[in-house]
C-alpha atoms as a PDB file:
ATOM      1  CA  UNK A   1      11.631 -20.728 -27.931  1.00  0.00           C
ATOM      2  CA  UNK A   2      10.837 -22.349 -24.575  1.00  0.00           C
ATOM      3  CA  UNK A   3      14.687 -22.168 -22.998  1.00  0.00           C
ATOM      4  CA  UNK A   4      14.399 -18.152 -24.411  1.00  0.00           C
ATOM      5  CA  UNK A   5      11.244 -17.971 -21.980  1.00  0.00           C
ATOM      6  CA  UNK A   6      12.769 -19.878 -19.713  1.00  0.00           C
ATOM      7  CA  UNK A   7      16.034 -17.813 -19.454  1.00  0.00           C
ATOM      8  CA  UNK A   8      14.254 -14.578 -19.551  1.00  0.00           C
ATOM      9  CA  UNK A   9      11.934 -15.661 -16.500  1.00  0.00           C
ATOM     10  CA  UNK A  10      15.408 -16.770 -14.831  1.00  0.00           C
ATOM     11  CA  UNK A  11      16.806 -13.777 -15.119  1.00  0.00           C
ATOM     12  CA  UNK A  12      13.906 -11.554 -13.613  1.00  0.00           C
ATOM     13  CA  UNK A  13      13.598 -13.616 -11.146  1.00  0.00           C
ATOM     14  CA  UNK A  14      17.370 -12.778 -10.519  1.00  0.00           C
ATOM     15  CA  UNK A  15      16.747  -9.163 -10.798  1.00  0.00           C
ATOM     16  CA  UNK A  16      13.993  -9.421  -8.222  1.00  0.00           C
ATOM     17  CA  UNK A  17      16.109 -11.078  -5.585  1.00  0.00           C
ATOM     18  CA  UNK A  18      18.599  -8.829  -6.031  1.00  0.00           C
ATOM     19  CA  UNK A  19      16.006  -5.906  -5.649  1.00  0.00           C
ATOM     20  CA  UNK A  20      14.730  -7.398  -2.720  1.00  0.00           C
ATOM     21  CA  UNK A  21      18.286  -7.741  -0.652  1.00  0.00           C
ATOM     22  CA  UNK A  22      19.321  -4.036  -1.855  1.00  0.00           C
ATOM     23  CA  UNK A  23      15.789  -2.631  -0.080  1.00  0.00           C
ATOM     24  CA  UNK A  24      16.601  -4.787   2.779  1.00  0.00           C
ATOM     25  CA  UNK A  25      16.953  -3.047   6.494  1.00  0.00           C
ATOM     26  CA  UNK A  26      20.967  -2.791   5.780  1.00  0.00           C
ATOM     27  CA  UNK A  27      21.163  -1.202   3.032  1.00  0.00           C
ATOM     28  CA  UNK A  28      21.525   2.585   2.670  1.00  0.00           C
ATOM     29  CA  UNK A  29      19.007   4.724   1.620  1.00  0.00           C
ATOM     30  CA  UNK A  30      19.753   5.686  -1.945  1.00  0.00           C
ATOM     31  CA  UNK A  31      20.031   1.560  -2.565  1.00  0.00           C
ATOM     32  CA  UNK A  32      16.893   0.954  -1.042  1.00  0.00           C
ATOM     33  CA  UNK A  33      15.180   3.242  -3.257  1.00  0.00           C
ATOM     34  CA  UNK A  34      16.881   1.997  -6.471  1.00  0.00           C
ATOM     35  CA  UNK A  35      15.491  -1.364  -4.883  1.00  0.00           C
ATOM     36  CA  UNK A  36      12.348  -0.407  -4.757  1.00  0.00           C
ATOM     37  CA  UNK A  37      11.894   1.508  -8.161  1.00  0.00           C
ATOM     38  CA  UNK A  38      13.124  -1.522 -10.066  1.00  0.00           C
ATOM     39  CA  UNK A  39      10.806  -3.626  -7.799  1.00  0.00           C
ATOM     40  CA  UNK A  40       7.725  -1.144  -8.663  1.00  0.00           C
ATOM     41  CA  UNK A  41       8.243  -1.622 -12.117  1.00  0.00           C
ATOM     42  CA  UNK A  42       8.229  -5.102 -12.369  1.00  0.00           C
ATOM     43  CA  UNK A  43       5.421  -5.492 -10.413  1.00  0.00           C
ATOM     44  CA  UNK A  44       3.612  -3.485 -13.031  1.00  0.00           C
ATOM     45  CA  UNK A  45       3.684  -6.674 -15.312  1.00  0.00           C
ATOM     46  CA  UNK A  46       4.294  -8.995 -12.641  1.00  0.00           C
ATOM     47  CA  UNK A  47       2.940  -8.905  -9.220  1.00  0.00           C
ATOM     48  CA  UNK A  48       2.417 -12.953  -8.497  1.00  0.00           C
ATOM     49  CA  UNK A  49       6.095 -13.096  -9.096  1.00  0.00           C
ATOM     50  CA  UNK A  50       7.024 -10.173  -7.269  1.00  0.00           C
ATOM     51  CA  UNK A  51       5.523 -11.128  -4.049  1.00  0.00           C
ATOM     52  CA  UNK A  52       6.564 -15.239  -4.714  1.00  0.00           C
ATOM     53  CA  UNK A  53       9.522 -13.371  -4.286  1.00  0.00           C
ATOM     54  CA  UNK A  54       8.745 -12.203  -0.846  1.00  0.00           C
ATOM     55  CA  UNK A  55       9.315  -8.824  -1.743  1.00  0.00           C
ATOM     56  CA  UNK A  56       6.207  -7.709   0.411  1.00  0.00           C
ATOM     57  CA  UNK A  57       7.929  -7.666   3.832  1.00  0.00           C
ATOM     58  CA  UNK A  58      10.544  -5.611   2.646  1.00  0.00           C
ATOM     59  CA  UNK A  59       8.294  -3.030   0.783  1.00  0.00           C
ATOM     60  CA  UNK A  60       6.629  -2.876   3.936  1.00  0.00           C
ATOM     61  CA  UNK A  61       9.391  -2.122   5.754  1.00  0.00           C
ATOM     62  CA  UNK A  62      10.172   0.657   3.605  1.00  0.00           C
ATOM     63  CA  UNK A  63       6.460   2.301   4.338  1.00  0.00           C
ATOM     64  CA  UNK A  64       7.287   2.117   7.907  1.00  0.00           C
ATOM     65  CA  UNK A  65      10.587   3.782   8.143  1.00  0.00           C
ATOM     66  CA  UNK A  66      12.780   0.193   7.996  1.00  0.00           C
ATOM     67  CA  UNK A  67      11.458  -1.671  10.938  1.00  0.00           C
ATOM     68  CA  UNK A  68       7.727  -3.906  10.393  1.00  0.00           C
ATOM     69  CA  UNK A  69       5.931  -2.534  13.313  1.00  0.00           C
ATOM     70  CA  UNK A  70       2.297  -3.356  13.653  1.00  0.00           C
ATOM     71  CA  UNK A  71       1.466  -0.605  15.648  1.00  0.00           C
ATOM     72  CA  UNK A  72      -0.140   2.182  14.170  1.00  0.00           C
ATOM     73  CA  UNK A  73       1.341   4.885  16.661  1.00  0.00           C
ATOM     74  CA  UNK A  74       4.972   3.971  15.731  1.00  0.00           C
ATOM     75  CA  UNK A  75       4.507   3.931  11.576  1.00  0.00           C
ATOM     76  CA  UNK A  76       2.949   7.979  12.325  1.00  0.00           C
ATOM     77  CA  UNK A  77       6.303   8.622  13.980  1.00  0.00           C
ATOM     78  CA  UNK A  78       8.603   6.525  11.617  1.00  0.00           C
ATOM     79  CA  UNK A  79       6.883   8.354   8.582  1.00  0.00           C
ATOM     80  CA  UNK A  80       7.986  11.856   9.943  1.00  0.00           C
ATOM     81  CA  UNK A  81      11.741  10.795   9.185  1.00  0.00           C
ATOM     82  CA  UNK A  82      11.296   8.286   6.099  1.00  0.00           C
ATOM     83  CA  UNK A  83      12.042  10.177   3.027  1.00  0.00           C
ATOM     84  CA  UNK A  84       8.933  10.933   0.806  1.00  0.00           C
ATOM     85  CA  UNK A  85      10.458   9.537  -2.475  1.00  0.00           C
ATOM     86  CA  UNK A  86      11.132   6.321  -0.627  1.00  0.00           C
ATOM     87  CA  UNK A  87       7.514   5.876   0.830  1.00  0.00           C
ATOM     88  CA  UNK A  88       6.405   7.168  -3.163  1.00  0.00           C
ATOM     89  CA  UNK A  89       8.219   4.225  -4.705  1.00  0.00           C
ATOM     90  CA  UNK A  90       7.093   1.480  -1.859  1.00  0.00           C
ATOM     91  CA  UNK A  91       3.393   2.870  -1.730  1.00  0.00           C
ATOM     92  CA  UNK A  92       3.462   2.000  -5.755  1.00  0.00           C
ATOM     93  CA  UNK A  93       4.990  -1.123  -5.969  1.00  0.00           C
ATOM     94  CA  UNK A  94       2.752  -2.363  -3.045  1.00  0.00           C
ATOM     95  CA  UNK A  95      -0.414  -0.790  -5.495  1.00  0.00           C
ATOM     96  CA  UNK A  96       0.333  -3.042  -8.207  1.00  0.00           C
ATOM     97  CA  UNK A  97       0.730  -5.726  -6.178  1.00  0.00           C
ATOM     98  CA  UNK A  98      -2.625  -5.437  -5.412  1.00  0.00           C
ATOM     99  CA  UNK A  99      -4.543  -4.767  -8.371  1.00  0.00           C
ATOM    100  CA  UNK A 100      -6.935  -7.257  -9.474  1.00  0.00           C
ATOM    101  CA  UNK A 101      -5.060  -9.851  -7.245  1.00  0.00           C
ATOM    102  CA  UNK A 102      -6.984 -11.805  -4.609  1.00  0.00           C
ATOM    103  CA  UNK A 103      -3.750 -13.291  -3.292  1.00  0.00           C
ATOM    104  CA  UNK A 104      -1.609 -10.581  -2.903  1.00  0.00           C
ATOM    105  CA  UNK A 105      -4.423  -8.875  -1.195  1.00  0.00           C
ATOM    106  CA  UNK A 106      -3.917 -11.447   1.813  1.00  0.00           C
ATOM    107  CA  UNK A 107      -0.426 -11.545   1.660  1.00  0.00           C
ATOM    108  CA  UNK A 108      -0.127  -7.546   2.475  1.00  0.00           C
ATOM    109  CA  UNK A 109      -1.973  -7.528   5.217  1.00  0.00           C
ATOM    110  CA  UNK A 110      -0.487 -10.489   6.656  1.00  0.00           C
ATOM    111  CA  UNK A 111       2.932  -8.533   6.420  1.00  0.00           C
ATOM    112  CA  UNK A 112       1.994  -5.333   8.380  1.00  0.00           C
ATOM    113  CA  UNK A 113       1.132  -2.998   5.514  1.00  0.00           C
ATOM    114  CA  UNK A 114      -2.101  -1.961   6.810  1.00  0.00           C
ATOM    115  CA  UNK A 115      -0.923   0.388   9.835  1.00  0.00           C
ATOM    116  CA  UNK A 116       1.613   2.115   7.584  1.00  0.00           C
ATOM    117  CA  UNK A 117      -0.562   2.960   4.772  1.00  0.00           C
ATOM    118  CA  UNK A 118      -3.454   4.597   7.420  1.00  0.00           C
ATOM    119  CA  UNK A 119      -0.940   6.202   8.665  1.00  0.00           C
ATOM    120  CA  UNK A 120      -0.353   7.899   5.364  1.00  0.00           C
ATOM    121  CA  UNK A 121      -3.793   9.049   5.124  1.00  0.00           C
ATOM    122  CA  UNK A 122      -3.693  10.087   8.481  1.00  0.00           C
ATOM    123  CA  UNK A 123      -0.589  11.786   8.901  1.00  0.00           C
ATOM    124  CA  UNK A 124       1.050  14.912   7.205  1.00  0.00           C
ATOM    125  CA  UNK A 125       2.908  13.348   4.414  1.00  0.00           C
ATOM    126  CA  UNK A 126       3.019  14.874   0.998  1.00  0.00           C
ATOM    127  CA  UNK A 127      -0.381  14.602  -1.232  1.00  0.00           C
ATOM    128  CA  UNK A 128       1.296  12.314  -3.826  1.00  0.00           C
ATOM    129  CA  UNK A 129       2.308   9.984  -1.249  1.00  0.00           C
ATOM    130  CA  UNK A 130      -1.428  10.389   0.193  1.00  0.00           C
ATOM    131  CA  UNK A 131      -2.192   9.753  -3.237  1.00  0.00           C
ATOM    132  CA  UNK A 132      -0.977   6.497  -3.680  1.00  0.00           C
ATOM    133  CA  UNK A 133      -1.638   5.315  -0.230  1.00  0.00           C
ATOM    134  CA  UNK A 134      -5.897   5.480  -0.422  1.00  0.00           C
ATOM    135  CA  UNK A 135      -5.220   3.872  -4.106  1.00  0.00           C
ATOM    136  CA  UNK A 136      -3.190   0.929  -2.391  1.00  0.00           C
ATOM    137  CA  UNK A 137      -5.630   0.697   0.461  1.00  0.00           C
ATOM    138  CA  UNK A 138      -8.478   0.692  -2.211  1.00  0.00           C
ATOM    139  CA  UNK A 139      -6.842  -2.258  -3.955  1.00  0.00           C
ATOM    140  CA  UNK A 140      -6.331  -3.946  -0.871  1.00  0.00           C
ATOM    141  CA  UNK A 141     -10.396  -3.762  -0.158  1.00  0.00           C
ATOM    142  CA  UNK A 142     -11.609  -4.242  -3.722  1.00  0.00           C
ATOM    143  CA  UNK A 143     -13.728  -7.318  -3.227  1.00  0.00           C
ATOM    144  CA  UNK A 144     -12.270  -8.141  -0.141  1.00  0.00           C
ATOM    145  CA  UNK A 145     -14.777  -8.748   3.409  1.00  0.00           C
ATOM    146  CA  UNK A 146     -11.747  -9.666   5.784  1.00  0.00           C
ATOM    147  CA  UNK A 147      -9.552  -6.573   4.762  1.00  0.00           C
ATOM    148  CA  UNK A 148     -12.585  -4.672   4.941  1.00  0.00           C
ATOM    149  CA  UNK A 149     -13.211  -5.635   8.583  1.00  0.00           C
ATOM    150  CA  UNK A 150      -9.352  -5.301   9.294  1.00  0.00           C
ATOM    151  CA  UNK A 151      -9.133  -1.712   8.281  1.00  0.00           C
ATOM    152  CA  UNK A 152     -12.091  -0.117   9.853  1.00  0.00           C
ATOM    153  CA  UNK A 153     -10.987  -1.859  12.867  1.00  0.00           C
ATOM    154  CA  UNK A 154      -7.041   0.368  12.236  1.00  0.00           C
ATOM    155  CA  UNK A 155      -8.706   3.516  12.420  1.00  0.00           C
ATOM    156  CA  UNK A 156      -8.782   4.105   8.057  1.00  0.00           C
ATOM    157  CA  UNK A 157     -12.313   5.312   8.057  1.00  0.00           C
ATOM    158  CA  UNK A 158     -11.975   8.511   9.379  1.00  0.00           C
ATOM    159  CA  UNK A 159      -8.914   9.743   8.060  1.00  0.00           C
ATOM    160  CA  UNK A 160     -10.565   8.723   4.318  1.00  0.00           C
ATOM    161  CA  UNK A 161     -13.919  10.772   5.093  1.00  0.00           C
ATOM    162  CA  UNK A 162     -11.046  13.938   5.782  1.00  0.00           C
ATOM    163  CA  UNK A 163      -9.571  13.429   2.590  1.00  0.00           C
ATOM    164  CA  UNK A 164     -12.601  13.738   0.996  1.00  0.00           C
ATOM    165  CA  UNK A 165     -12.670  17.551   1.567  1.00  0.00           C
ATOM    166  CA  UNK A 166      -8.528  17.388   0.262  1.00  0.00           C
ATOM    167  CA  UNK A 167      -8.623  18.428  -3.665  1.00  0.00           C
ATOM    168  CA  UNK A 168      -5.699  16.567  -4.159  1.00  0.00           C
ATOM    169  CA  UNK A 169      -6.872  13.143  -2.679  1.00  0.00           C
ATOM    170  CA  UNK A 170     -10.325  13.550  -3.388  1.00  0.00           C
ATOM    171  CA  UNK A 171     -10.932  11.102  -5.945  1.00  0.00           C
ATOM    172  CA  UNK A 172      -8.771   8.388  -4.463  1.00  0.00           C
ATOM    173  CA  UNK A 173     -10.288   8.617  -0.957  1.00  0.00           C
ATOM    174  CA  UNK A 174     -13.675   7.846  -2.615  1.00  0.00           C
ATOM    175  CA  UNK A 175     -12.361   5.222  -4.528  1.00  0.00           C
ATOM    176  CA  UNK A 176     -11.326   3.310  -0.889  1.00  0.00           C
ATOM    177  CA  UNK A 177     -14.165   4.430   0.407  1.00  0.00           C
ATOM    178  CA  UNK A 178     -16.882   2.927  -1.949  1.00  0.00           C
ATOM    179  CA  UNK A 179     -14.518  -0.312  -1.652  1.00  0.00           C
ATOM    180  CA  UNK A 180     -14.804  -0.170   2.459  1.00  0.00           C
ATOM    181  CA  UNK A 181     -18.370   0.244   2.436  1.00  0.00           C
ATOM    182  CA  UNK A 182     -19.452  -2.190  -0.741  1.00  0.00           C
ATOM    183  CA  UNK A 183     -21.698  -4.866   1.146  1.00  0.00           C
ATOM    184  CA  UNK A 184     -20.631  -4.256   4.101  1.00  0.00           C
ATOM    185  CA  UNK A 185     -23.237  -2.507   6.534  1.00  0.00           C
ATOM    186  CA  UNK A 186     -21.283  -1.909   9.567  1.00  0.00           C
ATOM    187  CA  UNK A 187     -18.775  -0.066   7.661  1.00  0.00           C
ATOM    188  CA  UNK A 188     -21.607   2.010   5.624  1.00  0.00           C
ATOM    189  CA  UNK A 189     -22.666   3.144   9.204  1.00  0.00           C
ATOM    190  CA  UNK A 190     -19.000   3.720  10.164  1.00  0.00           C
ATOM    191  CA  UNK A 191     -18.696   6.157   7.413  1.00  0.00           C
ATOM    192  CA  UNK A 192     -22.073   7.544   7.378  1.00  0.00           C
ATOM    193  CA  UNK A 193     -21.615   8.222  11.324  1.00  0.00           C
ATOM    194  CA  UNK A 194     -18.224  10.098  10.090  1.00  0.00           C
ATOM    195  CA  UNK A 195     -19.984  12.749   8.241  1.00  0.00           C
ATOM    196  CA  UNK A 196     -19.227  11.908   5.181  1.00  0.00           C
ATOM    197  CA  UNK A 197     -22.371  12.026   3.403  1.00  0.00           C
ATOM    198  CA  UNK A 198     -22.532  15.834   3.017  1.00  0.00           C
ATOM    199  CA  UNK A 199     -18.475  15.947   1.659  1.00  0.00           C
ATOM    200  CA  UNK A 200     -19.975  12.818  -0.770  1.00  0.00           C
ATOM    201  CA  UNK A 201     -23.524  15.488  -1.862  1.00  0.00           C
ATOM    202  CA  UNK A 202     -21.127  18.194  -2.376  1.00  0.00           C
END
């Protein structure tokens, strides 16, 4: 029973590698996404093993049009060429990497994510994209004072407090919202200060 396990973990830790190369900056477009579709899923069950894997860099890289760029300025203007599906699939697998993991949640920052996924919020990407990119960024605070700090200081506040008023997106901005703000009393200023409160009331 043990060298079943122990063949099974083998092999998806094979598959991930091989997901991770094929979403690498080299590799055409339609690969990349199969790459990062397969990686998504697995990260659904999986996401210690995922990112042991280093497949955060890469998945990063997709959310910023193929190049890691820490500057917020240049993911807004990769994004307007990236292909929505693409950005879909790496916003997803980067989601459940997050969920309900503390170490993952200092890995992603660590790799650049958190320019590309304001820029999502803030830019004029599709709403399913916008979607899934306040649900990452709400995993990525959950219980989390540094990343908290770190992404009022990239500019996510206001662009959340818009959303709010965004039917689509509602219910996901408020979700990284109440994260952002949870015992943290700069940040509840920050967003108070936005205007939020009355989009909150109503």
């Amino acid at each position: 029973m043990a060298a079943k396990e122990g063949l099974h973990d083998q092999s998806v830790n094979n598959e991930m590698l091989c997901n991770i190369l094929i979403i690498s900056p080299t590799s055409e477009l339609n690969v990349k996404s199969i790459g990062a579709r397969e990686l998504r899923a697995i990260a659904l069950t999986d996401s210690t093993k995922v990112a042991g894997a280093s497949a955060i860099p890469h998945l990063v890289a997709l959310l910023s049009g193929g190049t890691q760029s820490g500057i917020q300025e240049d993911a807004v203007w990769a994004l307007a060429s990236a292909p929505a599906h693409v950005q879909q699939l790496a916003a997803t697998a980067l989601a459940h990497l997050l969920a309900n993991n503390a170490g993952n949640q200092g890995m992603v920052p660590s790799a650049g994510a958190i320019p590309p996924l304001v820029a999502f919020v803030s830019a004029y990407t599709p709403a399913h994209v916008q979607q899934l990119a306040a649900t990452a960024l709400a995993h990525l605070l959950a219980n989390n004072g540094g990343n908290q700090g770190m992404m009022a200081s990239a500019g996510a506040i206001l662009p959340l407090v818009t959303l709010l008023s965004a039917e689509h997106v509602q219910d996901q901005a408020v979700f990284a919202l109440a994260h952002l703000v949870a015992n943290n009393r700069d940040n509840q200023l920050k967003v108070a200060f936005a205007d939020s409160i009355p989009s909150l009331v109503a």
